[in-house]
C-alpha atoms as a PDB file:
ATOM      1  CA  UNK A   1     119.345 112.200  92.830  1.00  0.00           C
ATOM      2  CA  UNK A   2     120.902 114.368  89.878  1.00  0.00           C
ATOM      3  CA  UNK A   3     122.785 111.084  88.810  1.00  0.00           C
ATOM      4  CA  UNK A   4     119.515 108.828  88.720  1.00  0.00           C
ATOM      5  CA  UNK A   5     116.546 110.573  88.516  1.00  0.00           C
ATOM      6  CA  UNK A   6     117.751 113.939  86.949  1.00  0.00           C
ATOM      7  CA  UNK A   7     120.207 111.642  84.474  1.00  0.00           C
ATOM      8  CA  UNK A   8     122.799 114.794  85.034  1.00  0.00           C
ATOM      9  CA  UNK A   9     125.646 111.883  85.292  1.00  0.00           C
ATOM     10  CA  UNK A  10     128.394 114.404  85.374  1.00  0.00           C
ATOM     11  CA  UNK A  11     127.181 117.033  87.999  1.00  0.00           C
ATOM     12  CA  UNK A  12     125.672 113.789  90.283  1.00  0.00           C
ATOM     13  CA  UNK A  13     129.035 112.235  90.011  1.00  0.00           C
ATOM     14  CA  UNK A  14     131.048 115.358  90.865  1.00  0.00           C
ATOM     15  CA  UNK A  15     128.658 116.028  94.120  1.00  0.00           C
ATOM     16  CA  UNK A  16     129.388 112.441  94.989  1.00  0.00           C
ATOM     17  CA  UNK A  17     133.015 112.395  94.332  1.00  0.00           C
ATOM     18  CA  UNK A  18     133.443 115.749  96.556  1.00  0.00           C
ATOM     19  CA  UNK A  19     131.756 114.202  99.668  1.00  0.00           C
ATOM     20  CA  UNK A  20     133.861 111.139  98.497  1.00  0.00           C
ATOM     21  CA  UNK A  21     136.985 113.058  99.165  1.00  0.00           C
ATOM     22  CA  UNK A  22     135.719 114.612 102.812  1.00  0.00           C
ATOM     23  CA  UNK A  23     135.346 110.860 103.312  1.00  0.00           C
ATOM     24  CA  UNK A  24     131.746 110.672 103.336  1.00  0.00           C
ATOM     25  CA  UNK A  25     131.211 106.690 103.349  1.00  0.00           C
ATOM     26  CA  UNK A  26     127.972 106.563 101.803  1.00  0.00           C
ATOM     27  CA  UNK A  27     129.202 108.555  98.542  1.00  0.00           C
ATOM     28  CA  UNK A  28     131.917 106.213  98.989  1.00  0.00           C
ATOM     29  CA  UNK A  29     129.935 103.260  98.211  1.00  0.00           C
ATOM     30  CA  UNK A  30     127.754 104.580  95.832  1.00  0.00           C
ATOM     31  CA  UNK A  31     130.748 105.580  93.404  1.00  0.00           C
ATOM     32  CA  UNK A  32     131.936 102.070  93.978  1.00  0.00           C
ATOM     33  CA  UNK A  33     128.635 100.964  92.755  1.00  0.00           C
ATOM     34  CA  UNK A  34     128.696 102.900  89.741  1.00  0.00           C
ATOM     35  CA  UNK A  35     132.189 101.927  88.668  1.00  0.00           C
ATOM     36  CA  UNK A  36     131.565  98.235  89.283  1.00  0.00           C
ATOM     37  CA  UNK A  37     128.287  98.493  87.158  1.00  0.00           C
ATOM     38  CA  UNK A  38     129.472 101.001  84.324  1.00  0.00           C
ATOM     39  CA  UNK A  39     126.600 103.067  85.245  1.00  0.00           C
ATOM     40  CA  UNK A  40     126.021 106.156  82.948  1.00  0.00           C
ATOM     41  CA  UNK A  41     128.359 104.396  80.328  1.00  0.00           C
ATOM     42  CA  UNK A  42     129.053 101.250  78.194  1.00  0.00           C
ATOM     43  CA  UNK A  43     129.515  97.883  79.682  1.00  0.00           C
ATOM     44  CA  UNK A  44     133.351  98.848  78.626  1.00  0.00           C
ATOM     45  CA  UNK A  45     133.333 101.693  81.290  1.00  0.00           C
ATOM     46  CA  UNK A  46     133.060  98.908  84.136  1.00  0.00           C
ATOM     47  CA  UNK A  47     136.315  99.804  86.109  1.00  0.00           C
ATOM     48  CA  UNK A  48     136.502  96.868  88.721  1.00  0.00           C
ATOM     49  CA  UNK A  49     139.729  97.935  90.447  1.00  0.00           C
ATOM     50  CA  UNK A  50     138.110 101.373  90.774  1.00  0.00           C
ATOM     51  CA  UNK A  51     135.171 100.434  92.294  1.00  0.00           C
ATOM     52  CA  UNK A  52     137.209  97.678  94.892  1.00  0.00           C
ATOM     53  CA  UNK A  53     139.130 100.732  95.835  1.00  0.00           C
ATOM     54  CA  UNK A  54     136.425 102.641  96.665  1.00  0.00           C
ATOM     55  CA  UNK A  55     134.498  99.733  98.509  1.00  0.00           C
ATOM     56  CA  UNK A  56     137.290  99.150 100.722  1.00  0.00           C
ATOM     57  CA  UNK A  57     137.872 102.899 101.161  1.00  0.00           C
ATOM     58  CA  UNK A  58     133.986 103.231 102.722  1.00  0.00           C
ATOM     59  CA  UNK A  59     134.597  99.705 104.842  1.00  0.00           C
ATOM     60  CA  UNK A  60     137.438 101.301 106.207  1.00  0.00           C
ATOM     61  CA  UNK A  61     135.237 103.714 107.935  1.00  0.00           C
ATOM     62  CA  UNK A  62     133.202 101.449 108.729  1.00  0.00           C
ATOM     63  CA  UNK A  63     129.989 101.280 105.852  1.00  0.00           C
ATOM     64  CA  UNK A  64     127.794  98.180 106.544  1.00  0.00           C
ATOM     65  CA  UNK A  65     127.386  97.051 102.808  1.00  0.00           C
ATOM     66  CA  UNK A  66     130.763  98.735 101.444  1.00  0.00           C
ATOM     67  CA  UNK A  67     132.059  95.643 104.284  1.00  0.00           C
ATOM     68  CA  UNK A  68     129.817  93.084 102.272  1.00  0.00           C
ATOM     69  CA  UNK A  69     130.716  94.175  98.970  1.00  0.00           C
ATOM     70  CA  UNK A  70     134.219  94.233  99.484  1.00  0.00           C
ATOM     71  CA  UNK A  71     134.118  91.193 101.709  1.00  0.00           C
ATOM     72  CA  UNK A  72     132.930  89.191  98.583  1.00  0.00           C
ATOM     73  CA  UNK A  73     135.319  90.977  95.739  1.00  0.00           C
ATOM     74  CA  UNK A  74     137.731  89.432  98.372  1.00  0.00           C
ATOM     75  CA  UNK A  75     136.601  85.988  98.643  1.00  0.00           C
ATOM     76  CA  UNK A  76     135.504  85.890  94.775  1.00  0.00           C
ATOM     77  CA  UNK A  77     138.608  87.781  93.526  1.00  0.00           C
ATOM     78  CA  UNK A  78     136.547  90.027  91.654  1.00  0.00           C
ATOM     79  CA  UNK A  79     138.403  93.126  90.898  1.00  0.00           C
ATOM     80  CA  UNK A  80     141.334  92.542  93.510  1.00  0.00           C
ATOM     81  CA  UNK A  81     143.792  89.356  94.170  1.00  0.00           C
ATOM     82  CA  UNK A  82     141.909  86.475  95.775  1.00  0.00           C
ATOM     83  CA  UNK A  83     141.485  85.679  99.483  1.00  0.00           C
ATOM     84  CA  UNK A  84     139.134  83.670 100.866  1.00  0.00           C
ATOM     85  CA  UNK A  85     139.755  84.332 104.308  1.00  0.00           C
ATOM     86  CA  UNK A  86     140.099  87.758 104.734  1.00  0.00           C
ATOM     87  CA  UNK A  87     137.008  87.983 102.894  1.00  0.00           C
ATOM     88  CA  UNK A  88     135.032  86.189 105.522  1.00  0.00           C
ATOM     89  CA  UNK A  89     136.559  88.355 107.912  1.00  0.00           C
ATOM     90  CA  UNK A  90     134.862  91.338 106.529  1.00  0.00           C
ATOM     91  CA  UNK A  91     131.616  89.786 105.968  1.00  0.00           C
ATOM     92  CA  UNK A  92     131.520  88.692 109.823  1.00  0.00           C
ATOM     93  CA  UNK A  93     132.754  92.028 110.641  1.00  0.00           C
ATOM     94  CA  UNK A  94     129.686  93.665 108.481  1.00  0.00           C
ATOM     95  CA  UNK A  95     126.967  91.015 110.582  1.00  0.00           C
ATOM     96  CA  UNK A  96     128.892  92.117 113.800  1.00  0.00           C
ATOM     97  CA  UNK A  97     128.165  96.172 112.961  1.00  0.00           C
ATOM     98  CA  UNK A  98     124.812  95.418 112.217  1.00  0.00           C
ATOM     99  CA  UNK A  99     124.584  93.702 115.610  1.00  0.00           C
ATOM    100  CA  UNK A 100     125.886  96.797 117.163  1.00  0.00           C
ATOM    101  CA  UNK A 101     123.392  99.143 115.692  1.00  0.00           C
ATOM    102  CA  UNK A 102     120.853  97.446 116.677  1.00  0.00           C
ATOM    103  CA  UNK A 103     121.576  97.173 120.292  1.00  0.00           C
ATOM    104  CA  UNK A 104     122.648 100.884 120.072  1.00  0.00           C
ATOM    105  CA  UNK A 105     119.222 101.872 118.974  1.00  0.00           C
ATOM    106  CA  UNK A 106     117.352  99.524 121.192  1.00  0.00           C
ATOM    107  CA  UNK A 107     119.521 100.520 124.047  1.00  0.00           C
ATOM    108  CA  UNK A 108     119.742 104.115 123.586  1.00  0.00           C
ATOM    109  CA  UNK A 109     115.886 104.086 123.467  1.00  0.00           C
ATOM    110  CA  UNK A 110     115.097 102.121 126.121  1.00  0.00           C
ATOM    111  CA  UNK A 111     117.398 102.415 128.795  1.00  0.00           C
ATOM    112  CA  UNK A 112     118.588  98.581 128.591  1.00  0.00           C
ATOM    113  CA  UNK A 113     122.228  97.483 129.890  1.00  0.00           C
ATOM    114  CA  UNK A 114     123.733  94.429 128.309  1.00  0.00           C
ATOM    115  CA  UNK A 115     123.227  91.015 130.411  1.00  0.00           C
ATOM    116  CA  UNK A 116     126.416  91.061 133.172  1.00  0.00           C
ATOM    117  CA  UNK A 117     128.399  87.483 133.695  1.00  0.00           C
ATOM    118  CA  UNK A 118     131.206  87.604 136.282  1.00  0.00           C
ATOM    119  CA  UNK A 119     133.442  84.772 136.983  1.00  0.00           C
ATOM    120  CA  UNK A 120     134.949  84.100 140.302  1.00  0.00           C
ATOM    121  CA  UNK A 121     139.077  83.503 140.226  1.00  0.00           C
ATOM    122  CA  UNK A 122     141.474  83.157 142.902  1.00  0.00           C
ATOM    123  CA  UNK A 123     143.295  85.758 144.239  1.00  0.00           C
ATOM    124  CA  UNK A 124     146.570  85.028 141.745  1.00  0.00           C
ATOM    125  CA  UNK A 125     144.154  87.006 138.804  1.00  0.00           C
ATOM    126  CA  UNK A 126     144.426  90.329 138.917  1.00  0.00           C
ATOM    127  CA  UNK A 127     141.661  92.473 139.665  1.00  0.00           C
ATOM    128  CA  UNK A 128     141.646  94.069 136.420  1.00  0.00           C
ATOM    129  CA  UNK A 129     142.210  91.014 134.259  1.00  0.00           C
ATOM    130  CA  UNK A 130     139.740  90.618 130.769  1.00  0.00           C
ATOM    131  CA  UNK A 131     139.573  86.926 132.063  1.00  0.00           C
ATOM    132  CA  UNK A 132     136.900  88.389 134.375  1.00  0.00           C
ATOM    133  CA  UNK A 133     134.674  89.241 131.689  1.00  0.00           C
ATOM    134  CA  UNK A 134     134.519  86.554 129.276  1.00  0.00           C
ATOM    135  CA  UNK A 135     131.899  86.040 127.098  1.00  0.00           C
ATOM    136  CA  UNK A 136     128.741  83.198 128.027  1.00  0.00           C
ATOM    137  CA  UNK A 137     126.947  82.458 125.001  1.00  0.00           C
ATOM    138  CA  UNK A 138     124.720  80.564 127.146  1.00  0.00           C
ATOM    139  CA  UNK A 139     123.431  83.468 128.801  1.00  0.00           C
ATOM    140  CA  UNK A 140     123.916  86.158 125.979  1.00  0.00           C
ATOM    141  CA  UNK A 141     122.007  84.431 122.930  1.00  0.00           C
ATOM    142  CA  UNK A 142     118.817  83.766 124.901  1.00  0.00           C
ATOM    143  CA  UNK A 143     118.607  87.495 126.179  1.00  0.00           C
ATOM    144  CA  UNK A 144     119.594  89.116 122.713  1.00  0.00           C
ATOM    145  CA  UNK A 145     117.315  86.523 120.918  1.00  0.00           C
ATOM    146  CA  UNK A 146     114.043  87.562 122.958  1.00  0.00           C
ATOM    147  CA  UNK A 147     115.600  91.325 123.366  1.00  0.00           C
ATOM    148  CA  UNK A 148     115.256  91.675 119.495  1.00  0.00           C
ATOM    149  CA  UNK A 149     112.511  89.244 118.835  1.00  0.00           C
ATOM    150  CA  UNK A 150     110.232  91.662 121.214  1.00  0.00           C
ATOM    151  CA  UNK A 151     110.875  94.521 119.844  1.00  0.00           C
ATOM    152  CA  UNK A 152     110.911  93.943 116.073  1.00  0.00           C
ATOM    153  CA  UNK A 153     108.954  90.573 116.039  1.00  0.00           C
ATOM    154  CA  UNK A 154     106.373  91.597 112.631  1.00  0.00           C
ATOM    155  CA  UNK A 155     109.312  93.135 110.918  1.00  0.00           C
ATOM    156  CA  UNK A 156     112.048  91.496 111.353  1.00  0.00           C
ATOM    157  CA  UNK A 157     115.337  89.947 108.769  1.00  0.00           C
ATOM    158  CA  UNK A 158     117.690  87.149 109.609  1.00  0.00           C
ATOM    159  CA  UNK A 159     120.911  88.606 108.860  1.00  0.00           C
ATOM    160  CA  UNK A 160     122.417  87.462 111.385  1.00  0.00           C
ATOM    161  CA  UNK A 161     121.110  83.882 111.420  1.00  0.00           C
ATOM    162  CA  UNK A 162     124.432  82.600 112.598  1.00  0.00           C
ATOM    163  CA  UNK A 163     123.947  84.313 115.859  1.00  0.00           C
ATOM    164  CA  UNK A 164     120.188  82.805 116.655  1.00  0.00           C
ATOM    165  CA  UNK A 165     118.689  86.497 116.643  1.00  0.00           C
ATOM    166  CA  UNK A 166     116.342  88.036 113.867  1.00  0.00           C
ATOM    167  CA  UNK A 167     117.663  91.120 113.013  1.00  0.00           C
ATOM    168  CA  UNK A 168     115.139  94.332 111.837  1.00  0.00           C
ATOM    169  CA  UNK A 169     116.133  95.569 107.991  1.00  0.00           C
ATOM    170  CA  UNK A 170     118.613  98.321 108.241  1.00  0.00           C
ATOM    171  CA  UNK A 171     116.717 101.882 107.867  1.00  0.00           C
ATOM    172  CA  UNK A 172     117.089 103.033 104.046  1.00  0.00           C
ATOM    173  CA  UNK A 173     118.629 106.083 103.414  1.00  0.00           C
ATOM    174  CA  UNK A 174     116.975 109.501 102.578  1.00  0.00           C
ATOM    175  CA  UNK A 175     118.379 109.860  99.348  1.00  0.00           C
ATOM    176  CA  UNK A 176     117.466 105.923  98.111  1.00  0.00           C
ATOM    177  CA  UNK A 177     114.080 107.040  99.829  1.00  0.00           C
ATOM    178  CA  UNK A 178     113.577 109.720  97.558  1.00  0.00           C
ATOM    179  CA  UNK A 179     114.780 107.042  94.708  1.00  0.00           C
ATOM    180  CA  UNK A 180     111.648 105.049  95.420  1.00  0.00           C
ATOM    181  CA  UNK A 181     109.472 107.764  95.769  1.00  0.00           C
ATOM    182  CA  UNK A 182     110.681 109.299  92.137  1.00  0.00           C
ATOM    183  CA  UNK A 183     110.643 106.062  89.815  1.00  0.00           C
ATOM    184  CA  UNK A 184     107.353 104.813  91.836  1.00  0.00           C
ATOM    185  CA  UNK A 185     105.518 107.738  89.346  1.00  0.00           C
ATOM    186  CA  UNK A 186     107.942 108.289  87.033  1.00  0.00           C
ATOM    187  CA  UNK A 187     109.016 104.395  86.373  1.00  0.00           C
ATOM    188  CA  UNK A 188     112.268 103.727  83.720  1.00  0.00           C
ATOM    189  CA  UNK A 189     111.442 103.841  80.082  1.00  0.00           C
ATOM    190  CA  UNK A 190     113.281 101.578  77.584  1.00  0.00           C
ATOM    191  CA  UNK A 191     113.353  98.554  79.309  1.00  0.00           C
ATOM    192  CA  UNK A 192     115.340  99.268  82.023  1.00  0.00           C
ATOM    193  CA  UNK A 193     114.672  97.741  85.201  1.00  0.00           C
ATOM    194  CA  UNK A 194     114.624  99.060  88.687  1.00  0.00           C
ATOM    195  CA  UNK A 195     116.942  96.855  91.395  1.00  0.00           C
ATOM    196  CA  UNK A 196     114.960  94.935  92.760  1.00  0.00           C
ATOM    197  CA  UNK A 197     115.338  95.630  96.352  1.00  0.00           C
ATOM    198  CA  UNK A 198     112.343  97.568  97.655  1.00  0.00           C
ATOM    199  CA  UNK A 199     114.657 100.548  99.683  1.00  0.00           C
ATOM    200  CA  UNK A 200     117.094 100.846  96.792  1.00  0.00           C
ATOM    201  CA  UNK A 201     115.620 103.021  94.388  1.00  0.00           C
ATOM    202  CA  UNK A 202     118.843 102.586  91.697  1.00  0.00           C
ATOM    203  CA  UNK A 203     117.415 102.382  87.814  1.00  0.00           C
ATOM    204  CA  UNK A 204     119.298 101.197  85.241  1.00  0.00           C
ATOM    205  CA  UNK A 205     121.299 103.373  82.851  1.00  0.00           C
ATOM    206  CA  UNK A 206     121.542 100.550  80.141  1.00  0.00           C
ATOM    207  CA  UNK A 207     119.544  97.793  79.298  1.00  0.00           C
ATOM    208  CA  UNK A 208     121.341  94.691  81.183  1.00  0.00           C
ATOM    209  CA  UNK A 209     122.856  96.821  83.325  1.00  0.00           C
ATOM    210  CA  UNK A 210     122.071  95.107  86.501  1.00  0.00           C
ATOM    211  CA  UNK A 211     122.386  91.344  87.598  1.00  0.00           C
ATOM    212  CA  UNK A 212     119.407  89.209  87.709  1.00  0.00           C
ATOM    213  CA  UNK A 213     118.607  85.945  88.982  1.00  0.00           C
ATOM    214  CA  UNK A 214     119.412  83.201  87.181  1.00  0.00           C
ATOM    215  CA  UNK A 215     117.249  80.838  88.647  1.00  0.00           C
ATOM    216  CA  UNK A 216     113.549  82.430  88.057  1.00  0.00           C
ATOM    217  CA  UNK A 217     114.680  85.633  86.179  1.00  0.00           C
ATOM    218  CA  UNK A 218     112.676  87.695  87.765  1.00  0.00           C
ATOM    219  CA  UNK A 219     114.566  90.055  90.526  1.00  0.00           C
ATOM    220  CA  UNK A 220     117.436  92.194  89.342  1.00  0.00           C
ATOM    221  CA  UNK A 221     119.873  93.940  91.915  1.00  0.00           C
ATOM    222  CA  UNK A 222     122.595  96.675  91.258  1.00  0.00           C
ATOM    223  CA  UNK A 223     124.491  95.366  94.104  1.00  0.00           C
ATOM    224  CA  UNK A 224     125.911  91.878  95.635  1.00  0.00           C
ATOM    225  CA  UNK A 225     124.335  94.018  99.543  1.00  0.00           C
ATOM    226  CA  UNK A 226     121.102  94.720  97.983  1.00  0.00           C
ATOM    227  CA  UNK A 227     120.802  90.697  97.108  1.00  0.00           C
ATOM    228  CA  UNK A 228     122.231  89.824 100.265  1.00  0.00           C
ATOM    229  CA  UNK A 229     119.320  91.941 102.252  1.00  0.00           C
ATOM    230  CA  UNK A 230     116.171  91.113  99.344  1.00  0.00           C
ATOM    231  CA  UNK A 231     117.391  87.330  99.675  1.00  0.00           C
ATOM    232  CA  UNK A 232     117.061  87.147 102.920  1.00  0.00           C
ATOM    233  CA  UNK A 233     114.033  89.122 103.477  1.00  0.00           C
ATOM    234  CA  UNK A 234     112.013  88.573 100.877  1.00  0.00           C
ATOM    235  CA  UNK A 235     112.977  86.543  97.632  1.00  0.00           C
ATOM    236  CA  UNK A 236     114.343  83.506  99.233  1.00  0.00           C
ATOM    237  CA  UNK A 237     110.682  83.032  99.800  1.00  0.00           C
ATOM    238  CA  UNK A 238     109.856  83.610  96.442  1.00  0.00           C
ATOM    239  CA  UNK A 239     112.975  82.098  94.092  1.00  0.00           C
ATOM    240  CA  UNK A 240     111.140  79.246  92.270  1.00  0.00           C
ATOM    241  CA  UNK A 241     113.062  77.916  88.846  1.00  0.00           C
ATOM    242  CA  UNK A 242     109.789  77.299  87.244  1.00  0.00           C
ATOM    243  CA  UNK A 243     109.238  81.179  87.131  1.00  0.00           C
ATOM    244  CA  UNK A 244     111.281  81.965  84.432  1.00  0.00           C
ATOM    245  CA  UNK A 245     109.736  79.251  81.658  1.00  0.00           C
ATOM    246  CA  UNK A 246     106.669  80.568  81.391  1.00  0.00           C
ATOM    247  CA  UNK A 247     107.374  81.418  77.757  1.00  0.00           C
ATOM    248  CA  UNK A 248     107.388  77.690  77.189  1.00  0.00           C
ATOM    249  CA  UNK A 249     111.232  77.084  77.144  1.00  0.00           C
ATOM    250  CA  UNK A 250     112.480  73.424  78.293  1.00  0.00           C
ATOM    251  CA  UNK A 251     112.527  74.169  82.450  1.00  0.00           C
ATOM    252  CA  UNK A 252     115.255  70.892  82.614  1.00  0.00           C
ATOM    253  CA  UNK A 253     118.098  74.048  80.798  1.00  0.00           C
ATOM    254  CA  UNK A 254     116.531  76.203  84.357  1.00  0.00           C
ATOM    255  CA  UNK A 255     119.845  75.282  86.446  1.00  0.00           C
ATOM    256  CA  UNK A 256     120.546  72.290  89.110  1.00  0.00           C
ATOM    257  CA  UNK A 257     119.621  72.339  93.066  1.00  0.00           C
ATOM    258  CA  UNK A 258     122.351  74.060  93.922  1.00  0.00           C
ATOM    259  CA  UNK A 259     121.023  77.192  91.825  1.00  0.00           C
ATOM    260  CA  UNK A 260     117.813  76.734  93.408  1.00  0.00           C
ATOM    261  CA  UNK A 261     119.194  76.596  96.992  1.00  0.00           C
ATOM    262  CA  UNK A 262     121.587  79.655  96.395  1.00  0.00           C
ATOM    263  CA  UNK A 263     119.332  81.674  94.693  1.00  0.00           C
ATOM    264  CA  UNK A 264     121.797  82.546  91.672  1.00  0.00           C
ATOM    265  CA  UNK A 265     122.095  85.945  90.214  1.00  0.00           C
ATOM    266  CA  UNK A 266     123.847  86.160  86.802  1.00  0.00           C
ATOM    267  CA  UNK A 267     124.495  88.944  84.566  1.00  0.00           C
ATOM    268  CA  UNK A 268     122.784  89.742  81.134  1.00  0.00           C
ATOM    269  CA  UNK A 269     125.239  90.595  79.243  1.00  0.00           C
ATOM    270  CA  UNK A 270     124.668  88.760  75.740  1.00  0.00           C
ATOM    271  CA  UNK A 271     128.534  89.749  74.475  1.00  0.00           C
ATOM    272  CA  UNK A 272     131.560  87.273  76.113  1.00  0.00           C
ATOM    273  CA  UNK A 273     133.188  88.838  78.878  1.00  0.00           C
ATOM    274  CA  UNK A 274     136.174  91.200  78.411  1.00  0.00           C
ATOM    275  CA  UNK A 275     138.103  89.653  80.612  1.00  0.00           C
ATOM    276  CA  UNK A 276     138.408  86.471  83.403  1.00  0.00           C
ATOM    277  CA  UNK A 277     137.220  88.568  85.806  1.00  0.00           C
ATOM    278  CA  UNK A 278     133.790  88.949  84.503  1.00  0.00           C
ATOM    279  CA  UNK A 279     133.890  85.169  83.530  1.00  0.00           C
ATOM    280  CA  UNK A 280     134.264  84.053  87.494  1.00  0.00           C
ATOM    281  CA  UNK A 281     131.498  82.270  88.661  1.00  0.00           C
ATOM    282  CA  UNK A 282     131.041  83.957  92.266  1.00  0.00           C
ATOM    283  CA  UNK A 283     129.997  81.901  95.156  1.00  0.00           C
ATOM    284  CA  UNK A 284     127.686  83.658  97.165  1.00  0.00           C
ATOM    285  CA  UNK A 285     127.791  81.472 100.488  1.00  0.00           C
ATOM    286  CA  UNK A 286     126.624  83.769 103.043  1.00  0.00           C
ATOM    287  CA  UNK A 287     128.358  86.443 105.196  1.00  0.00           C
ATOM    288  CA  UNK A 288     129.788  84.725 107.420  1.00  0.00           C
ATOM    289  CA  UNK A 289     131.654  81.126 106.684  1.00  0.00           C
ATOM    290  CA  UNK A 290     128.762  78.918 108.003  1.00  0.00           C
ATOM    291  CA  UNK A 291     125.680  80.925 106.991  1.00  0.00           C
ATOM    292  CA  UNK A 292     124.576  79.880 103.959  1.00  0.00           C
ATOM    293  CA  UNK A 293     121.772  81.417 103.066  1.00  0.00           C
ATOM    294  CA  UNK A 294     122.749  84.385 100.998  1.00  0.00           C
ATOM    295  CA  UNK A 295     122.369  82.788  97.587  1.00  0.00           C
ATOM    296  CA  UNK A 296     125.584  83.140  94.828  1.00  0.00           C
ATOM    297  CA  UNK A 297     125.896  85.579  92.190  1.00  0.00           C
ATOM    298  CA  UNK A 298     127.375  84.630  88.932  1.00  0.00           C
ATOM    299  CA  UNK A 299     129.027  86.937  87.062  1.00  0.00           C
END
């Protein structure tokens, strides 16, 4: 709040960096945000390295979209050494929490027990064995599909589309609450945009600050988690390429299918990139190998 809304960037930043330190995973993530954005700075105060650090600092303990983020620096060698696979490993780790929060909450609230499937072995298996428990997809999809589906069937996001179920939208935080609250009547001056996710809050300290999407231009995000969720909530839905030629511009220069399937987001910077870090094209391909439906981001 002191950082965004009050613009105090070095009081917001030092509250932030001390619950960093008692390993607070939200302040965490939202330094990593800053450093991979530059916020509060030049584009030349972008510390990528920094800001991996810190993402995989909050994944370690276990931060939903500090597991994205990281999980795509990873795969998209952005910021840290390239690798694919452990990347994908994080981003199915970050669908598998959000499976298990869900469940918690319904669960905790309604007095539900996961479905039971016992196998029957011969006597040479010992009692104890985790043979006896192995998983039936057969039996657990359809009961998690219609457990969720009842419960959050008018409000509900397919993050974890790879799975069959329909997942609700994580609850926002207070603070990004607040966020939307503040710049709802007091909106940015100076051209500066707002990211585009409706439960983010996060302005822009700089004009071109934030990515936007390169397809219809109109949806900016300060984060690759806040496209993830908006994508597949709401602007997947909404991403048409004819959007951004209104102002008469040739629509053929608008990008090819694939932008238009992924739902590109690229940067505004109008200098060249300072380095080939932020000249990788990133491809956004979901979070999990096979789900494709998270759009890319272009850097």
């Amino acid at each position: 709040i002191r950082f965004y809304c009050l613009e105090n960037r070095g009081s917001g930043a030092s509250l932030m960096a001390k619950a960093a330190i008692a390993s607070h995973s939200p302040a965490l993530y939202s330094l990593a945000v800053i450093q991979f954005n530059g916020s509060g700075g030049t584009k030349n105060d972008k510390d990528l390295r920094a800001g991996v650090a810190l993402c995989a600092r909050a994944a370690s303990l276990g931060h939903i979209d500090a597991l994205r983020e990281f999980g795509h620096c990873l795969q998209d060698g952005y910021g840290v050494r390239q690798n694919v696979a452990e990347g994908r490993r994080f981003l199915v780790q970050a669908n598998a929490r959000e499976l298990a929060c869900v469940l918690s909450a319904y669960c905790s609230g309604s007095g539900a027990t996961l479905p039971q499937h016992h196998h029957h072995h011969d006597q040479s298996h010992h009692p104890s064995s985790p043979s006896r428990f192995r998983y039936d997809p057969t039996r657990f999809r359809p009961w998690l599909a219609s457990l969720i589906e009842s419960r959050w069937q008018s409000a509900g996001c397919p993050l974890l589309s790879d799975f069959g179920c329909n997942v609700p939208p994580p609850e926002s935080h207070p603070a990004n609450r607040f966020l939307v609250e503040w710049f709802a009547i007091r909106p940015p001056e100076g051209g500066l945009r707002l990211c585009s996710h409706a439960s983010c809050g996060k302005p822009e300290t700089r004009k071109h600050e934030f990515r936007r999407c390169s397809v219809c231009g109109n949806v900016n995000y300060c984060s690759r988690a806040c496209q993830a969720l908006d994508w597949k909530i709401r602007h997947k839905h909404e991403c048409l390429p004819l959007g951004r030629w209104h102002d008469g511009e040739d629509e053929e220069d608008g990008g090819d299918e694939d932008d238009e399937d992924d739902g590109d987001v690229e940067e505004e910077d109008e200098e060249e990139e300072d380095d080939e870090l932020d000249r990788r094209n990133d491809d956004f391909n979901g979070d999990s190998g096979s789900m494709q439906t998270d759009g890319a981001i272009t850097r």
